[in-house]
Protein backbone atom coordinates (compact mmCIF):
# COMPACT_ATOMS: atom_id res chain seq x y z
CA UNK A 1 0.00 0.00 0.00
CA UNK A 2 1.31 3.25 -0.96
CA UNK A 3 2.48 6.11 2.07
CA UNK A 4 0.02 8.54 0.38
CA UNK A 5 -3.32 5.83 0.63
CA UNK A 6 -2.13 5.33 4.45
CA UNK A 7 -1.80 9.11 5.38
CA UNK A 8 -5.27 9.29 3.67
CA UNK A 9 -7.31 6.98 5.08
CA UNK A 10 -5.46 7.94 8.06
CA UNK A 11 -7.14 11.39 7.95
CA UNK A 12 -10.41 10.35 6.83
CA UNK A 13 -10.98 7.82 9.71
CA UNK A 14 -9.45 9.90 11.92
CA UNK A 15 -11.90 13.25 10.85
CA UNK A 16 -14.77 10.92 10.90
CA UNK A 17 -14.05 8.96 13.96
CA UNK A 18 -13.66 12.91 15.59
CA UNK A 19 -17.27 13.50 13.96
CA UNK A 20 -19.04 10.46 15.52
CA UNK A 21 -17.81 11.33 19.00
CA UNK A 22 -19.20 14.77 18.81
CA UNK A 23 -22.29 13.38 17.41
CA UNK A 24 -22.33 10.60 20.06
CA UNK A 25 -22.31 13.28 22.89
CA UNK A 26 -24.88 15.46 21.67
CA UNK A 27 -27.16 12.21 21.02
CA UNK A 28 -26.65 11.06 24.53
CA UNK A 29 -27.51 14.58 25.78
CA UNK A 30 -25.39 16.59 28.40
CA UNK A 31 -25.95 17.32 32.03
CA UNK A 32 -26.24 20.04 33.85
CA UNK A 33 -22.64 19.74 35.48
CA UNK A 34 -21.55 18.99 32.21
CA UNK A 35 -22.67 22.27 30.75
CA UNK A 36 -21.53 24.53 33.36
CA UNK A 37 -17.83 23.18 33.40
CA UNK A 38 -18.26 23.67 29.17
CA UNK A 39 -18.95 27.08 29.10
CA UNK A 40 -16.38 28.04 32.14
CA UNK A 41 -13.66 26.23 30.02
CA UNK A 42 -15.16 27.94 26.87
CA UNK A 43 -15.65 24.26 25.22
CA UNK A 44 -17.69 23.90 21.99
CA UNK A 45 -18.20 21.08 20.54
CA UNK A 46 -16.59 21.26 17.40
CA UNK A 47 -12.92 22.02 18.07
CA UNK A 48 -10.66 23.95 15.07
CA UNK A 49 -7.00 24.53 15.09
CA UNK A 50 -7.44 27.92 16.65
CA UNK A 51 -9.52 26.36 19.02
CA UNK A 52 -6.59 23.69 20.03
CA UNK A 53 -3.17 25.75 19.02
CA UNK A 54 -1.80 28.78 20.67
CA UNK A 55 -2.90 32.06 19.32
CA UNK A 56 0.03 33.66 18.11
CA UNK A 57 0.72 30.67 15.78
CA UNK A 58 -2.14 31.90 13.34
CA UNK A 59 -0.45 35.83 13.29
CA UNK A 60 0.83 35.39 9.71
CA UNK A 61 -2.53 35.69 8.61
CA UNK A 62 -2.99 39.24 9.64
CA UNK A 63 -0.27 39.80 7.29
CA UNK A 64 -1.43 37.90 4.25
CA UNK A 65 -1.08 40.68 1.44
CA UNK A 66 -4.36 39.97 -0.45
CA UNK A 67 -7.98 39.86 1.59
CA UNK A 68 -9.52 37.03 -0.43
CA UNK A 69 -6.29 34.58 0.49
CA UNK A 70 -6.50 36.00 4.16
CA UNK A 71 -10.18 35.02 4.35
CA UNK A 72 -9.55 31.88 3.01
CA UNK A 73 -6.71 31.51 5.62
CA UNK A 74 -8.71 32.61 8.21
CA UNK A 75 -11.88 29.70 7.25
CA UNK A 76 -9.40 26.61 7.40
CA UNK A 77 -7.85 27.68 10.32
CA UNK A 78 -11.77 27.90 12.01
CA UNK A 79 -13.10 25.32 10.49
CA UNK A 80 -13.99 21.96 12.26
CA UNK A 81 -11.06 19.68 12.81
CA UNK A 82 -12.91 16.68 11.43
CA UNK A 83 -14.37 18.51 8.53
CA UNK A 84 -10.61 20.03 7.79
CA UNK A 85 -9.46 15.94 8.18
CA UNK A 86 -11.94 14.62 6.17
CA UNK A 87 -10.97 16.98 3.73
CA UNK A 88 -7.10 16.30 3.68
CA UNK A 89 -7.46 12.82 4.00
CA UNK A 90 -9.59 12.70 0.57
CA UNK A 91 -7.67 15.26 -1.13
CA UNK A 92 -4.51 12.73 -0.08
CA UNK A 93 -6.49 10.15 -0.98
CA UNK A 94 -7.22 11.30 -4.90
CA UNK A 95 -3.80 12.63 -5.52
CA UNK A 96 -2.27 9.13 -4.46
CA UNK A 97 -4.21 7.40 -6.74
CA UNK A 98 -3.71 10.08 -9.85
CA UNK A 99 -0.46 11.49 -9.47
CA UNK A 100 1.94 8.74 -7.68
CA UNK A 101 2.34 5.20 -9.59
CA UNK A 102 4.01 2.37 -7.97
């Protein structure tokens, strides 16, 4: 199996394994305790990098030159983690099997 298939599916289990634990929790419901100790910590339920990284790492977008790539910058960084692995892991996934041959 090819490095670039195992990164993929890699990133697309882990993105959707990330996705059915969020959706597990809000199926189960939360409790009150639960909810109070979420919104002290500032928890959401879908975590993104800014979310989970320091904030200074994401200053070199405030510095992007043009606004549309700075938006764009600005969406990945926000987006949901599984979303943004899902994503990566097919993207990995479709240039493995076009663009490397064994």
């Amino acid at each position: 199996m090819k490095k670039t298939n195992v990164a993929g599916m890699s990133a697309l289990i882990g993105g959707l394994c990330m996705y059915g634990y969020v959706a597990l929790g809000n199926f189960m419901g939360k409790s009150g305790n639960l909810q109070s100790f979420n919104k002290a910590k500032n928890v959401s339920d879908h975590n993104s990098l800014r979310d989970i990284l320091h904030e200074d790492n994401f200053d070199w977008i405030e510095s992007l030159p043009w606004g549309k790539l700075r938006e764009g910058s600005d969406y990945l960084v926000s987006m949901p983690l599984w979303l943004l692995l899902v994503i990566v892991g097919a993207l990995t996934l479709v240039i493995g099997g076009i663009f490397i041959k064994k």
